[in-house]
C-alpha atoms as a PDB file:
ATOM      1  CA  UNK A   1      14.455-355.901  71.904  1.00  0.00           C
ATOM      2  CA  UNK A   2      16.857-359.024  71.558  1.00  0.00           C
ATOM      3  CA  UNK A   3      17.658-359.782  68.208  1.00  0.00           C
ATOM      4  CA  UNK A   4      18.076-363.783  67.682  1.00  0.00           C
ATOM      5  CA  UNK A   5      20.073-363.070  64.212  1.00  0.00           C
ATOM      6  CA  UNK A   6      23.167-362.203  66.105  1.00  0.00           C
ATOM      7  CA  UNK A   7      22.735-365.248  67.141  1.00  0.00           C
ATOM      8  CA  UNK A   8      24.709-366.720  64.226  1.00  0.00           C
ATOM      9  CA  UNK A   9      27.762-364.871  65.018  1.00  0.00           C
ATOM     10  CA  UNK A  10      27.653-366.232  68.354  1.00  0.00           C
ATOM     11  CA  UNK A  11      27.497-369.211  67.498  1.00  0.00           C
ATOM     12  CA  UNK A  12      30.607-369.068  65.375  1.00  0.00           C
ATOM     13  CA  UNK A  13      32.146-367.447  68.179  1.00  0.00           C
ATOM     14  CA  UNK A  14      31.627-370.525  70.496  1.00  0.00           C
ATOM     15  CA  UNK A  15      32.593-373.296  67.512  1.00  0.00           C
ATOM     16  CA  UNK A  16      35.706-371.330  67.307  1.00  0.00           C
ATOM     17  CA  UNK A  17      36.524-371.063  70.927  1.00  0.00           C
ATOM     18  CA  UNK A  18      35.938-374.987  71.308  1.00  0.00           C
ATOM     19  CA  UNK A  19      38.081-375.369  68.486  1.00  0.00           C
ATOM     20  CA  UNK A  20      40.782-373.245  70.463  1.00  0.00           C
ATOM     21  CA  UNK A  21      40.112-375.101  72.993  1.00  0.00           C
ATOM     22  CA  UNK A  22      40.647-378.286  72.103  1.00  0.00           C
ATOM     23  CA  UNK A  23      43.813-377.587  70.567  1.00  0.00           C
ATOM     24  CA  UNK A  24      45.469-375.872  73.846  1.00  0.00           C
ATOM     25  CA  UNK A  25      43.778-378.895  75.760  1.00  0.00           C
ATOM     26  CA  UNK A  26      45.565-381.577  73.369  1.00  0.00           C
ATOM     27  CA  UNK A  27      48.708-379.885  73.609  1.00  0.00           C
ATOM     28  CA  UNK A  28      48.604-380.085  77.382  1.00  0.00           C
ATOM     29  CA  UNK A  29      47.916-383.747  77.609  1.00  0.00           C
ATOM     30  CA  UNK A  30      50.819-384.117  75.273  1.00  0.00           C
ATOM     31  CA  UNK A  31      53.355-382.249  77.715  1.00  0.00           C
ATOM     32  CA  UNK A  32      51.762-384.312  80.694  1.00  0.00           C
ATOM     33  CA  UNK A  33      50.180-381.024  82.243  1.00  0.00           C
ATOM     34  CA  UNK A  34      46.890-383.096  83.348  1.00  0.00           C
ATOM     35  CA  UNK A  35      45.334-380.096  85.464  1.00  0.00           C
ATOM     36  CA  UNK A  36      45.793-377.710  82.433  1.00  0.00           C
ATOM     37  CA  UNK A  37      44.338-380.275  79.766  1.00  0.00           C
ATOM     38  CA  UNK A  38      41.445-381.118  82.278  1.00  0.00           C
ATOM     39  CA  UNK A  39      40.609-377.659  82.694  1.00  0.00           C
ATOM     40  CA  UNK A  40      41.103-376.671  78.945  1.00  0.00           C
ATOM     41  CA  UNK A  41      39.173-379.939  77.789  1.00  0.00           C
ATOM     42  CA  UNK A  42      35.899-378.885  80.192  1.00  0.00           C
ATOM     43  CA  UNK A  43      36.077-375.492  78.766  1.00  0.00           C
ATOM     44  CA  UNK A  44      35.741-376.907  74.963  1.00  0.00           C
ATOM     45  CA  UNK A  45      32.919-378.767  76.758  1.00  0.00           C
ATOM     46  CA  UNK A  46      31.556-375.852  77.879  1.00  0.00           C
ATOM     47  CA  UNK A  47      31.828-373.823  75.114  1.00  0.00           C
ATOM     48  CA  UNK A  48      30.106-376.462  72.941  1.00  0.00           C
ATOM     49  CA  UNK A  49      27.389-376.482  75.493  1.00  0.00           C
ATOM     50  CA  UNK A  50      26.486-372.833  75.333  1.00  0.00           C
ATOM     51  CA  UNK A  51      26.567-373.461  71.216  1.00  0.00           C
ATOM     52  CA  UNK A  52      24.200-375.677  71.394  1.00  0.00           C
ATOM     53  CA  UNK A  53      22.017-373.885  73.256  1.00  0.00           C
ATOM     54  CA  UNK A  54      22.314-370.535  71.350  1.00  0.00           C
ATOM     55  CA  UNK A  55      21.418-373.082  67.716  1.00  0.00           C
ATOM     56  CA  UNK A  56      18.686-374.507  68.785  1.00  0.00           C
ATOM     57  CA  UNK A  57      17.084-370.850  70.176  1.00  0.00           C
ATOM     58  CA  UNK A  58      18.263-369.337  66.837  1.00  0.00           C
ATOM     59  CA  UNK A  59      16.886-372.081  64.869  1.00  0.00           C
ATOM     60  CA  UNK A  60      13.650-372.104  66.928  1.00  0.00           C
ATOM     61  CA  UNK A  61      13.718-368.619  66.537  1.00  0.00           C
ATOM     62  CA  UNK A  62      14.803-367.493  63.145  1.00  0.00           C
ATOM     63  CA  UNK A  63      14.537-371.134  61.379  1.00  0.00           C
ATOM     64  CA  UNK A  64      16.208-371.777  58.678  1.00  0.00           C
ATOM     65  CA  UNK A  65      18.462-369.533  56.262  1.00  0.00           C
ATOM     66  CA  UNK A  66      18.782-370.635  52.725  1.00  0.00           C
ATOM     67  CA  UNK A  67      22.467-370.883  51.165  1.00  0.00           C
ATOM     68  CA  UNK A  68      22.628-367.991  48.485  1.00  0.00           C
ATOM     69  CA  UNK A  69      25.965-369.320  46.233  1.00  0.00           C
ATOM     70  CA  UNK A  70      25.783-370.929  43.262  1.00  0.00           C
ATOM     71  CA  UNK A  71      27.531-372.955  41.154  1.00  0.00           C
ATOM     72  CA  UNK A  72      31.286-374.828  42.592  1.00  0.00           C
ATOM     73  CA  UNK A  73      31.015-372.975  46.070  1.00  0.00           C
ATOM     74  CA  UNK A  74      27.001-374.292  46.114  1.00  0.00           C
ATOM     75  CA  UNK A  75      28.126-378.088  46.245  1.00  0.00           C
ATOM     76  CA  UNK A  76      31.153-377.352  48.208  1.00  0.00           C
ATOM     77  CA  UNK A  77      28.885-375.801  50.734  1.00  0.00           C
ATOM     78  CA  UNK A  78      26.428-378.721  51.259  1.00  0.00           C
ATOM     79  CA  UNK A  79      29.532-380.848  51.368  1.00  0.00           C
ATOM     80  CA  UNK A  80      30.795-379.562  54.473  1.00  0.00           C
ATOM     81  CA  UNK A  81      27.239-379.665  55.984  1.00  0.00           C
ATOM     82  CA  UNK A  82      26.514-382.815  55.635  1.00  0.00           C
ATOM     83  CA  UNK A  83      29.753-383.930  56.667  1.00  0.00           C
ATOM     84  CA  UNK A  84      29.437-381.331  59.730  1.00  0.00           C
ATOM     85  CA  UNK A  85      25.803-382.102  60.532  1.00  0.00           C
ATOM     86  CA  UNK A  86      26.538-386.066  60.938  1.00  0.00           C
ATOM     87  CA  UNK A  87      29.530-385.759  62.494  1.00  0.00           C
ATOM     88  CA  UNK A  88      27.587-383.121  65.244  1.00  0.00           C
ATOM     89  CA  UNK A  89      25.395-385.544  65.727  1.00  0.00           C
ATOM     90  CA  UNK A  90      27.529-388.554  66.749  1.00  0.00           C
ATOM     91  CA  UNK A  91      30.112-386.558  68.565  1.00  0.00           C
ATOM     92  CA  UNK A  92      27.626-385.473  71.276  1.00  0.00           C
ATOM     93  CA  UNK A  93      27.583-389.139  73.184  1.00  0.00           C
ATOM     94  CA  UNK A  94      31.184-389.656  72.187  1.00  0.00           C
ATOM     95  CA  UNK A  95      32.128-386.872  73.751  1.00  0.00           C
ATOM     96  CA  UNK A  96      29.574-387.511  77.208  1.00  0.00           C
ATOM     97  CA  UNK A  97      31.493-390.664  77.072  1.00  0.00           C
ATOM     98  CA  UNK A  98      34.729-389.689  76.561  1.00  0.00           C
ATOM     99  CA  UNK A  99      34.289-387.142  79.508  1.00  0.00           C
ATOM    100  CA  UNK A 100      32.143-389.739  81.852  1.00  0.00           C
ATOM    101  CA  UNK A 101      35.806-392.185  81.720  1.00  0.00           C
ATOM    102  CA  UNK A 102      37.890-389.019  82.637  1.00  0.00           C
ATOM    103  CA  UNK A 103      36.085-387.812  85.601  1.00  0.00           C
ATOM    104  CA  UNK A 104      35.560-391.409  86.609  1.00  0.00           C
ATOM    105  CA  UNK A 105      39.283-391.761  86.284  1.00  0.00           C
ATOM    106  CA  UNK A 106      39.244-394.602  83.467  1.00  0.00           C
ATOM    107  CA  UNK A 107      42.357-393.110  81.713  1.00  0.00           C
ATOM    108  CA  UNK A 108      42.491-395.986  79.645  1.00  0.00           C
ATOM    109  CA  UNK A 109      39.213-396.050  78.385  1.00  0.00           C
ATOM    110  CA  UNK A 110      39.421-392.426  78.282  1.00  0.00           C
ATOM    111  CA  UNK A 111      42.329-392.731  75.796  1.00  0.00           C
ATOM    112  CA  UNK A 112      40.988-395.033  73.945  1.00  0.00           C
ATOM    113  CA  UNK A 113      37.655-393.010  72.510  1.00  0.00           C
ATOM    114  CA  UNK A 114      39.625-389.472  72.706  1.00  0.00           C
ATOM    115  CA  UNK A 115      41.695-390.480  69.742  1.00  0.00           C
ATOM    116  CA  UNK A 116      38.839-390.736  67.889  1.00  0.00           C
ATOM    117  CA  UNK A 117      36.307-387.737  69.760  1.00  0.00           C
ATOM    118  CA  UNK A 118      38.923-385.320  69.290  1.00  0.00           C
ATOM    119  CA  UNK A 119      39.696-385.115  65.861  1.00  0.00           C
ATOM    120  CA  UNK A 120      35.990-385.581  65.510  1.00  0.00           C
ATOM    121  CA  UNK A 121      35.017-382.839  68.015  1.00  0.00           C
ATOM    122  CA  UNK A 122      37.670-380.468  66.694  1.00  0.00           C
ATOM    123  CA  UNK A 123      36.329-380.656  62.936  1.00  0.00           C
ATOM    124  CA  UNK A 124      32.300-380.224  63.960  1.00  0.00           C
ATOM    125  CA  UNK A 125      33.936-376.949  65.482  1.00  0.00           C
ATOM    126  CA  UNK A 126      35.918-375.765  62.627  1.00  0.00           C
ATOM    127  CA  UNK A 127      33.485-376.710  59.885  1.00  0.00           C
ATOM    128  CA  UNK A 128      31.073-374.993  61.976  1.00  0.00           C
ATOM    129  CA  UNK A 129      32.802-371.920  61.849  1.00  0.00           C
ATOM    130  CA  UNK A 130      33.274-372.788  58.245  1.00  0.00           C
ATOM    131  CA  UNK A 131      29.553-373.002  57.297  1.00  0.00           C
ATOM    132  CA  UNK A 132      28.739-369.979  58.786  1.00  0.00           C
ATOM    133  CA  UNK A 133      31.305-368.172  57.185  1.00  0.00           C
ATOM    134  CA  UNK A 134      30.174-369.541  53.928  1.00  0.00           C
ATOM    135  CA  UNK A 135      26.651-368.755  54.685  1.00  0.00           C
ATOM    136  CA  UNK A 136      26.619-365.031  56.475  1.00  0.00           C
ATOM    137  CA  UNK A 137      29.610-363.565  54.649  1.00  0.00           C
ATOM    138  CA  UNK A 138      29.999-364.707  50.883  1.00  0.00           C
END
């Protein structure tokens, strides 16, 4: 029987490996290796794909699991969420978008929103990693 609570540790997993990712794929563009960047950026894609996937089974699944720290570490904790939850929200059509001028070959336009999507995209993926860490292993 599949157990949807190692589900979490996927998840991690894939925030992490978009985070990775991303990285490798920035510091491609930056030494003009286009092929490399394009490939690493549509892995981070991918990766962030399958992750949100595996939530929303685990969350449809398991629901929700209550934050167990208290006191500093408690508001610290919701802190990061929040920020992480909004952010996750708005980078998924800045992303599409970002993506949509690439493969459309609207460098310019692509530029433009990547300065922003990246930085954004790369700290949903860390702070992911981040919550869960502060949630499954206090």
């Amino acid at each position: 029987m599949f157990e949807y609570t190692h589900l979490a540790h996927w998840n991690a997993f894939l925030n992490g490996t978009s985070a990775v990712l991303l990285m490798a794929g920035f510091a491609f563009i930056r030494r003009r290796k286009i092929h490399l960047h394009r490939t690493f950026m549509l892995a981070a894609l991918s990766a962030s794909a399958l992750f949100l996937v595996s939530y929303l089974v685990y969350h449809a699944q398991v629901g929700s699991v209550r934050f167990q720290g208290r006191g500093w570490i408690r508001s610290l904790y919701f802190a990061v969420l929040l920020s992480h939850a909004l952010l996750a929200a708005a980078i998924v059509p800045l992303v599409l978008v970002t993506v949509w001028y690439a493969l459309s070959g609207r460098f310019e336009k692509h530029r433009r929103i990547a300065r922003w999507a990246l930085p954004i995209w790369a700290y949903v993926s860390l702070t992911g990693v981040l919550v869960y860490l502060m949630l499954y292993h206090r």
